[in-house]
PDB file of N, CA and C in Angstrom:
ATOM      1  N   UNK A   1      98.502  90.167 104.205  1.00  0.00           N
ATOM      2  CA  UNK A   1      98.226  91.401 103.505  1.00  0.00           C
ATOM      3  C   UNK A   1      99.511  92.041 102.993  1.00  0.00           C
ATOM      4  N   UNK A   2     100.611  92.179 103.883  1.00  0.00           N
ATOM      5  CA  UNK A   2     101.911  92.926 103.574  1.00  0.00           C
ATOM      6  C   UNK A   2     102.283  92.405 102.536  1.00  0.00           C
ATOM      7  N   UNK A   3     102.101  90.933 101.912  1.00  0.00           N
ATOM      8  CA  UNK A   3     102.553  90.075 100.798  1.00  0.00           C
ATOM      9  C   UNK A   3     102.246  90.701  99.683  1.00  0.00           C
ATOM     10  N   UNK A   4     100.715  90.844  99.222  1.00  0.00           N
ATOM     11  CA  UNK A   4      99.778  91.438  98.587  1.00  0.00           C
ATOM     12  C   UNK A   4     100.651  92.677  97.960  1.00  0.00           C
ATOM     13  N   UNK A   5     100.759  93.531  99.238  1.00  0.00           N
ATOM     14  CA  UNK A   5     101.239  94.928  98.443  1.00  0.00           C
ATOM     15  C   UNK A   5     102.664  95.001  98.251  1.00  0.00           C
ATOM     16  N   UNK A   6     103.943  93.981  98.435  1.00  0.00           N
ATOM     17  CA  UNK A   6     104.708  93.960  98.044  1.00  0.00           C
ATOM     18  C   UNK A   6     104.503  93.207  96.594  1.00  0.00           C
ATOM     19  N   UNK A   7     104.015  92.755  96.248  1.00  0.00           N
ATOM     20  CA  UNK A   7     103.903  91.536  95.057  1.00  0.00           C
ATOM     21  C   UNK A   7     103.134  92.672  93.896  1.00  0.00           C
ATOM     22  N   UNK A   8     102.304  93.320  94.800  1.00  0.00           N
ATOM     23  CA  UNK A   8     101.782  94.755  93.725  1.00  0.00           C
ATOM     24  C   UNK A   8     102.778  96.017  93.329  1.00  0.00           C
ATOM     25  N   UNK A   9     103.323  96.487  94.017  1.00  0.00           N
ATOM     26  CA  UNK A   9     104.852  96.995  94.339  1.00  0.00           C
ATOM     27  C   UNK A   9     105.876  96.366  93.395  1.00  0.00           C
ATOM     28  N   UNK A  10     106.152  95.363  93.481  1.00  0.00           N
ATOM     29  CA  UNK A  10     107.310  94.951  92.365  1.00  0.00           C
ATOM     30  C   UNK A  10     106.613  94.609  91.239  1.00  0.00           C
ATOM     31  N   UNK A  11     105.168  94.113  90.854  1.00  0.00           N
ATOM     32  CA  UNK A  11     104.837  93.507  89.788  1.00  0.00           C
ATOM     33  C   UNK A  11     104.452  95.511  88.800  1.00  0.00           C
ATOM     34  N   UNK A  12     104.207  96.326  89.683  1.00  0.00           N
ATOM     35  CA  UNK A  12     104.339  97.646  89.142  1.00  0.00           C
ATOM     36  C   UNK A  12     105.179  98.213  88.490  1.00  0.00           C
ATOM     37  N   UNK A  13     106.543  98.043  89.076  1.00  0.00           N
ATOM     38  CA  UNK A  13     107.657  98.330  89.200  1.00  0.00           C
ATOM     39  C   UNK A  13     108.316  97.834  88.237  1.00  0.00           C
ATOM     40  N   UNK A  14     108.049  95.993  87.162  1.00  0.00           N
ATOM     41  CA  UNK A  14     108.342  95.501  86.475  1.00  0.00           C
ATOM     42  C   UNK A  14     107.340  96.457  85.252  1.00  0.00           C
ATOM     43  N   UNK A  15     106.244  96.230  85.725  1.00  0.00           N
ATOM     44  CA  UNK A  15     105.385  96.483  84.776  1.00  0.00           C
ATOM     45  C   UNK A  15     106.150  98.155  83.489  1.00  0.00           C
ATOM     46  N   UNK A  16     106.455  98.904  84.529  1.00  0.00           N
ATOM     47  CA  UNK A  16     106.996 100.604  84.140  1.00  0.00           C
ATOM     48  C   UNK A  16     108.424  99.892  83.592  1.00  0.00           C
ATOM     49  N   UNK A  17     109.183  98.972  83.848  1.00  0.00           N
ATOM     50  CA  UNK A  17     110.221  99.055  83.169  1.00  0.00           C
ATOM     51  C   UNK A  17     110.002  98.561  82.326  1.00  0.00           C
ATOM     52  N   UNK A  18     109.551  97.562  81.691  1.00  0.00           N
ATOM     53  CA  UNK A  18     109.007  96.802  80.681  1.00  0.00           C
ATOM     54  C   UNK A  18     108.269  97.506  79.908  1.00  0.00           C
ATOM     55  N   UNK A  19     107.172  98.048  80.017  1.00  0.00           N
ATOM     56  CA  UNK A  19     106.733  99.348  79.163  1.00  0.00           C
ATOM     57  C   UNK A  19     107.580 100.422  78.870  1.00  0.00           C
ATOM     58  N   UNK A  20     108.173 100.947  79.556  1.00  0.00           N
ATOM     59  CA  UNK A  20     109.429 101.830  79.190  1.00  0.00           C
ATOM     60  C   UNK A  20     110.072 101.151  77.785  1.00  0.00           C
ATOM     61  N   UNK A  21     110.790 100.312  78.373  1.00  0.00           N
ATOM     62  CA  UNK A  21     111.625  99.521  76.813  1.00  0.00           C
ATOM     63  C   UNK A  21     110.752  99.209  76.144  1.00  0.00           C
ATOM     64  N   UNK A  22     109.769  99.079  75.852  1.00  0.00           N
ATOM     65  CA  UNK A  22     109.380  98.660  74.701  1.00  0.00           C
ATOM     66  C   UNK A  22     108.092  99.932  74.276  1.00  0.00           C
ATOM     67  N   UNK A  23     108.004 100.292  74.854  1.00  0.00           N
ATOM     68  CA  UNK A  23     107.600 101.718  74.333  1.00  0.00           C
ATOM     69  C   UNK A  23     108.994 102.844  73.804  1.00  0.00           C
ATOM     70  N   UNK A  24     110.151 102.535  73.978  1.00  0.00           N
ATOM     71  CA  UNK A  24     111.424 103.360  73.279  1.00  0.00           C
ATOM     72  C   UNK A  24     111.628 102.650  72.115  1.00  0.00           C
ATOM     73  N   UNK A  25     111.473 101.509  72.458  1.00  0.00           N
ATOM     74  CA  UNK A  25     111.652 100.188  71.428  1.00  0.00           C
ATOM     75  C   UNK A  25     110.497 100.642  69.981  1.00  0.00           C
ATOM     76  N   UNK A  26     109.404 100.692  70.267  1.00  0.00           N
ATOM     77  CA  UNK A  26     108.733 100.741  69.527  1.00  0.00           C
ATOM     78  C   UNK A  26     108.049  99.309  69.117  1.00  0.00           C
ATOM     79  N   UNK A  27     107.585  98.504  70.276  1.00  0.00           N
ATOM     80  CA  UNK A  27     107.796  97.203  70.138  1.00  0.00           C
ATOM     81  C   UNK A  27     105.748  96.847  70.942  1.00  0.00           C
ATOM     82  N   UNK A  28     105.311  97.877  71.236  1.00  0.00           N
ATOM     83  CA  UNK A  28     104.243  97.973  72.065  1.00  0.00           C
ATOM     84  C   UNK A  28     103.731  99.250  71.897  1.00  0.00           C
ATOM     85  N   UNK A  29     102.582  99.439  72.465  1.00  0.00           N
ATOM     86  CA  UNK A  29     101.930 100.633  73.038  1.00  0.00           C
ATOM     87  C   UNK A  29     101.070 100.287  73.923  1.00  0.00           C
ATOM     88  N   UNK A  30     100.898 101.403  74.348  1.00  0.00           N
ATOM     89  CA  UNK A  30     100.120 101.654  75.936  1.00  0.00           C
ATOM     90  C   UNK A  30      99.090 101.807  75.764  1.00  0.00           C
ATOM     91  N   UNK A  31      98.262 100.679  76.403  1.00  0.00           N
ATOM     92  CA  UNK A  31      97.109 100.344  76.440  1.00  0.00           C
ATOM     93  C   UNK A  31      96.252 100.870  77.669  1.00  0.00           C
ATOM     94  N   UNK A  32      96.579 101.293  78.969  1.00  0.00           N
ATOM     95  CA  UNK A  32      96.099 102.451  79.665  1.00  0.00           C
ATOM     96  C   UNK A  32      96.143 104.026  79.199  1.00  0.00           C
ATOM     97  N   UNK A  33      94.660 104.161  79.198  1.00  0.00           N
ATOM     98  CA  UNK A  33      94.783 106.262  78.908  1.00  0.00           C
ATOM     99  C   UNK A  33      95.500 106.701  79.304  1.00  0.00           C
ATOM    100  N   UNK A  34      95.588 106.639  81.082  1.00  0.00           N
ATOM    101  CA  UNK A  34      96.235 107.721  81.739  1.00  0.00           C
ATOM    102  C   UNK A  34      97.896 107.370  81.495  1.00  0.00           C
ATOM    103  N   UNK A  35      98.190 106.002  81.623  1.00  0.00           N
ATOM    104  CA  UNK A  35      99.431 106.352  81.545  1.00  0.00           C
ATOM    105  C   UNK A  35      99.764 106.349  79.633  1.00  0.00           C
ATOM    106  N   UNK A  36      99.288 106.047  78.981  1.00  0.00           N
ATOM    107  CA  UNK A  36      99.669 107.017  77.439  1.00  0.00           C
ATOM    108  C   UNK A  36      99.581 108.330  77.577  1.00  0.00           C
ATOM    109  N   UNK A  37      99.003 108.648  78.308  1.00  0.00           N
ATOM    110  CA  UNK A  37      98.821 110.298  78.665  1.00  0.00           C
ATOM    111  C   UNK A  37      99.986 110.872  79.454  1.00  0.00           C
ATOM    112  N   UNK A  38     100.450 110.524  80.227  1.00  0.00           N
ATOM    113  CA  UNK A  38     101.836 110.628  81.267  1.00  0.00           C
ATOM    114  C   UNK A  38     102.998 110.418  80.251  1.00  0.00           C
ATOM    115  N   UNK A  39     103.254 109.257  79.094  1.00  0.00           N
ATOM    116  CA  UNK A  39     103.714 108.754  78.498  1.00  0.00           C
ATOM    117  C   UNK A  39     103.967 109.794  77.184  1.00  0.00           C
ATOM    118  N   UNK A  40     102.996 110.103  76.754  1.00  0.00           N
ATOM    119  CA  UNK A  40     102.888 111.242  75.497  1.00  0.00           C
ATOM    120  C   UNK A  40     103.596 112.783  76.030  1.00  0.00           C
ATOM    121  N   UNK A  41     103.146 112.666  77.706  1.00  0.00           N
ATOM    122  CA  UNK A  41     103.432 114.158  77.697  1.00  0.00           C
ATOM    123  C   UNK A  41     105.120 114.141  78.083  1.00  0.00           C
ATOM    124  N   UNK A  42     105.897 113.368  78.815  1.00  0.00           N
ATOM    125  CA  UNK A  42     106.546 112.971  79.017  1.00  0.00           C
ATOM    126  C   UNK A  42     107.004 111.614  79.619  1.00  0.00           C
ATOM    127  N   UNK A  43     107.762 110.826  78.901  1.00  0.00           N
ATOM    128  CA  UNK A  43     108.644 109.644  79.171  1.00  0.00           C
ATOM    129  C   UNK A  43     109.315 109.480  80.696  1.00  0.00           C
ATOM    130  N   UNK A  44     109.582 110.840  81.385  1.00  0.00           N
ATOM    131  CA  UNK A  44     110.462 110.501  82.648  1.00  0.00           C
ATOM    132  C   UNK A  44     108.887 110.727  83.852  1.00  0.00           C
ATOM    133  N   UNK A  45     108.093 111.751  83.373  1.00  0.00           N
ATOM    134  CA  UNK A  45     106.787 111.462  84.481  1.00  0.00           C
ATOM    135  C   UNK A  45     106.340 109.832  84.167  1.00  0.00           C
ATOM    136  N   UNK A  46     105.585 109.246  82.707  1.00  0.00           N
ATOM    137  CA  UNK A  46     105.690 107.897  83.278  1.00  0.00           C
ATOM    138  C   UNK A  46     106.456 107.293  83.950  1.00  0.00           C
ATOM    139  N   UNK A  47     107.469 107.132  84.099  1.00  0.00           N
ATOM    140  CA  UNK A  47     108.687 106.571  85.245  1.00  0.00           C
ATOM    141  C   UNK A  47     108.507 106.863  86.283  1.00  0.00           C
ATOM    142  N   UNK A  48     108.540 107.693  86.596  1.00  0.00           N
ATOM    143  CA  UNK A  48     108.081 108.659  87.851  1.00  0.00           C
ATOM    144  C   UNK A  48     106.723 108.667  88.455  1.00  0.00           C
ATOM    145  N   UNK A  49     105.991 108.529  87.736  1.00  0.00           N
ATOM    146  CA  UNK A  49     104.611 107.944  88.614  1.00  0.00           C
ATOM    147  C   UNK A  49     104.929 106.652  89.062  1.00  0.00           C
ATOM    148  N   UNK A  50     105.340 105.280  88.022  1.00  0.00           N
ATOM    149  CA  UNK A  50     105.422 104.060  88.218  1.00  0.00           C
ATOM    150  C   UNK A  50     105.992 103.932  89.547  1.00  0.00           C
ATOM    151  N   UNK A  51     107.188 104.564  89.870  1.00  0.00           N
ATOM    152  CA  UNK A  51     108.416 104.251  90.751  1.00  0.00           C
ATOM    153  C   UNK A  51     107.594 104.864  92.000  1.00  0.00           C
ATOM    154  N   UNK A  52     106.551 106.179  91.754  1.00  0.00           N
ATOM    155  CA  UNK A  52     105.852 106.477  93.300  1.00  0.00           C
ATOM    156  C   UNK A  52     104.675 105.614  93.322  1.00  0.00           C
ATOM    157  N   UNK A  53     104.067 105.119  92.578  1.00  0.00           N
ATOM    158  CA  UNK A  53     102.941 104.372  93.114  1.00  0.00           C
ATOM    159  C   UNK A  53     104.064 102.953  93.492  1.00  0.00           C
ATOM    160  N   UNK A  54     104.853 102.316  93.203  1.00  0.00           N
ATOM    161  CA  UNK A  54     105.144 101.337  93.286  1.00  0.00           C
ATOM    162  C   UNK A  54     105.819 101.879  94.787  1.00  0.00           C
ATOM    163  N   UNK A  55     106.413 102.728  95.216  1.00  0.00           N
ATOM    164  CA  UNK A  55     106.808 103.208  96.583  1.00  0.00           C
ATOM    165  C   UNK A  55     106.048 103.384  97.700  1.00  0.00           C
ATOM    166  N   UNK A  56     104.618 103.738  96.967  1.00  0.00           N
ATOM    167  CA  UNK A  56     103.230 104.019  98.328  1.00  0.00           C
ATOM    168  C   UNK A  56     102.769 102.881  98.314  1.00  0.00           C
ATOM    169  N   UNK A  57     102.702 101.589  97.263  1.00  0.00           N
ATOM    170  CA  UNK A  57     102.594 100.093  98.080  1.00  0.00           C
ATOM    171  C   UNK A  57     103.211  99.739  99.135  1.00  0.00           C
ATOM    172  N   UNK A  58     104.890  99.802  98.718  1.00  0.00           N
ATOM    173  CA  UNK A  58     105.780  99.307  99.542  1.00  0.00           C
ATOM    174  C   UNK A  58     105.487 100.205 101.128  1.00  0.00           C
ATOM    175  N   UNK A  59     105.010 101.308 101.201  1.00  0.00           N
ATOM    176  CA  UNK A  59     104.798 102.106 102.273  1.00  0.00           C
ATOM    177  C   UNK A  59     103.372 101.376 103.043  1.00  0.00           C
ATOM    178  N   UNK A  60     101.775 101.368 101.586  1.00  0.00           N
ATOM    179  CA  UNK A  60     100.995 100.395 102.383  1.00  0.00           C
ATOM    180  C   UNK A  60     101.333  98.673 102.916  1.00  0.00           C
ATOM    181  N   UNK A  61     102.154  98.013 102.397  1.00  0.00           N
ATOM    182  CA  UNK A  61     102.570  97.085 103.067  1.00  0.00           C
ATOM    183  C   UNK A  61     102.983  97.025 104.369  1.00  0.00           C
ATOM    184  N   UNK A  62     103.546  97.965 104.669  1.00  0.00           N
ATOM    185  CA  UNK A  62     104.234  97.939 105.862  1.00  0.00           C
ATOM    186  C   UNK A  62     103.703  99.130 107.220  1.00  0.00           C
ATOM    187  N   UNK A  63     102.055  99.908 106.451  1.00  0.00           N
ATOM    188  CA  UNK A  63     101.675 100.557 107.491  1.00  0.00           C
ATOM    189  C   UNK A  63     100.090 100.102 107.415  1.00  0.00           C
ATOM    190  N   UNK A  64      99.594  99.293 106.675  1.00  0.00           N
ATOM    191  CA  UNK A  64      98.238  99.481 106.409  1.00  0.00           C
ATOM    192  C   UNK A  64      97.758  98.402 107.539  1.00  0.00           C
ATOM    193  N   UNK A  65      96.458  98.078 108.490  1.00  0.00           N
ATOM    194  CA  UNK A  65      96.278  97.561 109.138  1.00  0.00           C
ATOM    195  C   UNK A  65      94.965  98.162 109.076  1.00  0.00           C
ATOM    196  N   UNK A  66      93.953  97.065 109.269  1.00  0.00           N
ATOM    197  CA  UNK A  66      92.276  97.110 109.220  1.00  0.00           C
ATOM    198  C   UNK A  66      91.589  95.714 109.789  1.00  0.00           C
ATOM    199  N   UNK A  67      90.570  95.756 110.282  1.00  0.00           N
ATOM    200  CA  UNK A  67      89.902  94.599 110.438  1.00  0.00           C
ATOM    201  C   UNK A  67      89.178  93.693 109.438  1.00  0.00           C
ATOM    202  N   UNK A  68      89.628  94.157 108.664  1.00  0.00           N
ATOM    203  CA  UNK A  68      88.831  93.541 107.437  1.00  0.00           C
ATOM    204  C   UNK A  68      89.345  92.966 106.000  1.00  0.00           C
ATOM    205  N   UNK A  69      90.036  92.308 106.756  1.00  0.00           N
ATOM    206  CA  UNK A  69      91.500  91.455 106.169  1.00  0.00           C
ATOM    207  C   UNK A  69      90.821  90.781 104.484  1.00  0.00           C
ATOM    208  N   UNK A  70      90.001  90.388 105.314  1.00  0.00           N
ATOM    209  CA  UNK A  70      89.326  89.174 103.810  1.00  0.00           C
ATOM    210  C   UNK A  70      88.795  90.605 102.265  1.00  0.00           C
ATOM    211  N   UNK A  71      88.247  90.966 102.852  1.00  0.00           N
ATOM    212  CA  UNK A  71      87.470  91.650 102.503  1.00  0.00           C
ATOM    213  C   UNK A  71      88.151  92.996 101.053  1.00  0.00           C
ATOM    214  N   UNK A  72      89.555  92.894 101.818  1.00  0.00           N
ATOM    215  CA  UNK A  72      91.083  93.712 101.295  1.00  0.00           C
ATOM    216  C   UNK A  72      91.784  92.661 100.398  1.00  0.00           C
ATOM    217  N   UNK A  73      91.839  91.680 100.989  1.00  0.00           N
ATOM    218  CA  UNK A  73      92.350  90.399  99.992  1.00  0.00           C
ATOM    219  C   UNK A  73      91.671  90.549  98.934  1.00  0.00           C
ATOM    220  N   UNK A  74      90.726  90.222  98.324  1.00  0.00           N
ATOM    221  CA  UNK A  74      89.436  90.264  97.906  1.00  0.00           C
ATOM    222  C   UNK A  74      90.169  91.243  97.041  1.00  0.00           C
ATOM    223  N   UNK A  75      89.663  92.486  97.193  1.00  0.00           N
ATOM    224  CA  UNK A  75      89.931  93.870  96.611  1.00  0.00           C
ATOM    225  C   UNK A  75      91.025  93.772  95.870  1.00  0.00           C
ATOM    226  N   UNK A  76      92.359  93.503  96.650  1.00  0.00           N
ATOM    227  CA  UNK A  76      93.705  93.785  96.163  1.00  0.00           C
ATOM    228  C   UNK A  76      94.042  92.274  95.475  1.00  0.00           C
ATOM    229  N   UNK A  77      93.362  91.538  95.179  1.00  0.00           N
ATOM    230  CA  UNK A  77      93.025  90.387  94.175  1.00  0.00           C
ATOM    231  C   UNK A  77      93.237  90.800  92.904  1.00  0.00           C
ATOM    232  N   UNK A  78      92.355  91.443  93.133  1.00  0.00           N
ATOM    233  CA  UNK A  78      91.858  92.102  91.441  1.00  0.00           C
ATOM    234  C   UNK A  78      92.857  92.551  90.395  1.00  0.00           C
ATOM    235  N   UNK A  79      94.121  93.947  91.087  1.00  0.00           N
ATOM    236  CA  UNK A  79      94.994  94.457  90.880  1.00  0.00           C
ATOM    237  C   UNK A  79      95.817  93.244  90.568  1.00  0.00           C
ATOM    238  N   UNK A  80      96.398  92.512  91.527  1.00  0.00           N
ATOM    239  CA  UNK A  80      97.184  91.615  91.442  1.00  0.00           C
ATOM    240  C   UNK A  80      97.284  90.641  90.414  1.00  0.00           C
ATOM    241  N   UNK A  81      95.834  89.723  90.439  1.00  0.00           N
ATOM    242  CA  UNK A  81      95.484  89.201  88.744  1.00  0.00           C
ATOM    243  C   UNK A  81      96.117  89.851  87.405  1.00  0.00           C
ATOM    244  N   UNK A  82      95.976  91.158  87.423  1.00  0.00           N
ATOM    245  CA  UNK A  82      95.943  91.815  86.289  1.00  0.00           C
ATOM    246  C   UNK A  82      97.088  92.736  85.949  1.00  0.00           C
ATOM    247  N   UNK A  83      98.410  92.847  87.120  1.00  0.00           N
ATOM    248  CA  UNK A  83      99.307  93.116  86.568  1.00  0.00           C
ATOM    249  C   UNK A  83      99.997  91.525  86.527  1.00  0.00           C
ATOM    250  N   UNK A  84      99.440  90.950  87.172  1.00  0.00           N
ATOM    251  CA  UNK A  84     100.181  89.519  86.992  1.00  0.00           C
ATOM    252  C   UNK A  84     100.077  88.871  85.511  1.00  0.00           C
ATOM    253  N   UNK A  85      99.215  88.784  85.022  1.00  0.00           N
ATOM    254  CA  UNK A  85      98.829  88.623  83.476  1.00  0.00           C
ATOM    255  C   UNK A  85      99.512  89.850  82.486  1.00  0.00           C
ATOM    256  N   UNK A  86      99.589  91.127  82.867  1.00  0.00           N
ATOM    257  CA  UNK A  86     100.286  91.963  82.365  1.00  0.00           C
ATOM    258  C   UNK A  86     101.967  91.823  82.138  1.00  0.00           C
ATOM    259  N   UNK A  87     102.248  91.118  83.520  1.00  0.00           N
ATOM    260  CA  UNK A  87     104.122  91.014  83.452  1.00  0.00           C
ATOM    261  C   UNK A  87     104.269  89.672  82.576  1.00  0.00           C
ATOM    262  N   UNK A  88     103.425  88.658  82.301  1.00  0.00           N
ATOM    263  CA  UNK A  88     103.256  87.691  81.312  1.00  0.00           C
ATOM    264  C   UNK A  88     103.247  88.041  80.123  1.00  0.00           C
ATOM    265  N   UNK A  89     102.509  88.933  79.783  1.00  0.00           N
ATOM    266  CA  UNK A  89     102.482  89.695  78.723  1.00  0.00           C
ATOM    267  C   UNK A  89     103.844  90.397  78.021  1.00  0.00           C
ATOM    268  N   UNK A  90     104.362  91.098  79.032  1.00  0.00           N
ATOM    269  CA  UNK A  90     105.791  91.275  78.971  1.00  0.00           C
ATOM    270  C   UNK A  90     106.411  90.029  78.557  1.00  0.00           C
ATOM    271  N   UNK A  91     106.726  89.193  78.910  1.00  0.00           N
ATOM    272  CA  UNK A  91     107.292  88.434  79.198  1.00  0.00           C
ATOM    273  C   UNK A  91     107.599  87.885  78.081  1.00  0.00           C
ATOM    274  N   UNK A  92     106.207  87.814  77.450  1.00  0.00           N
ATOM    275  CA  UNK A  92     105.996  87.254  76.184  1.00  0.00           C
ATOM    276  C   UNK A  92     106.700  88.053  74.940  1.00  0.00           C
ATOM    277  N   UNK A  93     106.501  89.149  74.625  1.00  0.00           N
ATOM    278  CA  UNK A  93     106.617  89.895  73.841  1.00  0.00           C
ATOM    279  C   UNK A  93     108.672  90.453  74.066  1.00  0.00           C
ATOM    280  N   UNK A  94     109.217  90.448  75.166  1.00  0.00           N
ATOM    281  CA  UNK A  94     110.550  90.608  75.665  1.00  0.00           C
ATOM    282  C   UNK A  94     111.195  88.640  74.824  1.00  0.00           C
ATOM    283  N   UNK A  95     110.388  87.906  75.173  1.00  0.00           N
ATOM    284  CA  UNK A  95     110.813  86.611  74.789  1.00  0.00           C
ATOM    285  C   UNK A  95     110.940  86.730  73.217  1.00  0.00           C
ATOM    286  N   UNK A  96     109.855  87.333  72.425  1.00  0.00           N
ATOM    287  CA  UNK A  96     110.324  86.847  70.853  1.00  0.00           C
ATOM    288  C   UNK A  96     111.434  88.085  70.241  1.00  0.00           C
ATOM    289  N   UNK A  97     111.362  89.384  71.161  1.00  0.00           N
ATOM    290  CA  UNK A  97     112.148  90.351  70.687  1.00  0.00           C
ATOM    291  C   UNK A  97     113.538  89.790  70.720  1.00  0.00           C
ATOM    292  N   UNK A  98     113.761  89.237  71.945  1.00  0.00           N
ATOM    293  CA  UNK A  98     115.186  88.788  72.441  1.00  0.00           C
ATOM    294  C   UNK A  98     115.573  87.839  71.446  1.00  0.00           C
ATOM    295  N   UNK A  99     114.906  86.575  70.607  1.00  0.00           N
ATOM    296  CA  UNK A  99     115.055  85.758  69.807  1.00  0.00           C
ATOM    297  C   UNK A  99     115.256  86.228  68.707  1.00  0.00           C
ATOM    298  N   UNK A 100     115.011  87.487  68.226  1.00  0.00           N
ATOM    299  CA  UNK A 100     114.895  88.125  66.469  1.00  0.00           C
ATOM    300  C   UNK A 100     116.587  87.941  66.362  1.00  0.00           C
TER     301      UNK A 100
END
């Protein structure tokens, strides 16, 4: 489980810096409401949410404990898939900028 929410934790953590630059860049836009909304109203609260949710993983990693291990896997699957395909995404779009 502790794996899980570190791997959610940094893949967050990539995710806000990578949107950052390329939202200054002008190279993307933000495809979540809330954070275009954080984003529109200010540039340093998006950062600032990213860096605390990516901090209360690193906190559930290392305090969260339940009997219902599978069941949390499962759950925190979901998240994981989908910033994982998201930092690809990055990845992608950082790859042809860097080549121009």
């Amino acid at each position: 489980m502790k794996i899980i929410f570190i791997l959610l934790s940094v893949l967050n953590l990539f995710d806000g810096i990578f949107t950052y630059i390329g939202l200054r860049l002008q190279l993307i836009t933000e495809a979540n409401p809330l954070m275009h909304f954080m984003w529109t109203t200010s540039p340093s609260y998006f950062l600032i949410s990213k860096t605390i949710l990516s901090l209360l993983l690193l906190y559930l990693a290392y305090s969260f404990s339940t009997k219902h291990t599978h069941v949390w896997k499962f759950i925190l699957s979901v998240p994981l898939c989908l910033y994982t395909a998201v930092f690809f995404i990055h990845i992608s779009w950082l790859t042809v900028f860097v080549s121009i």
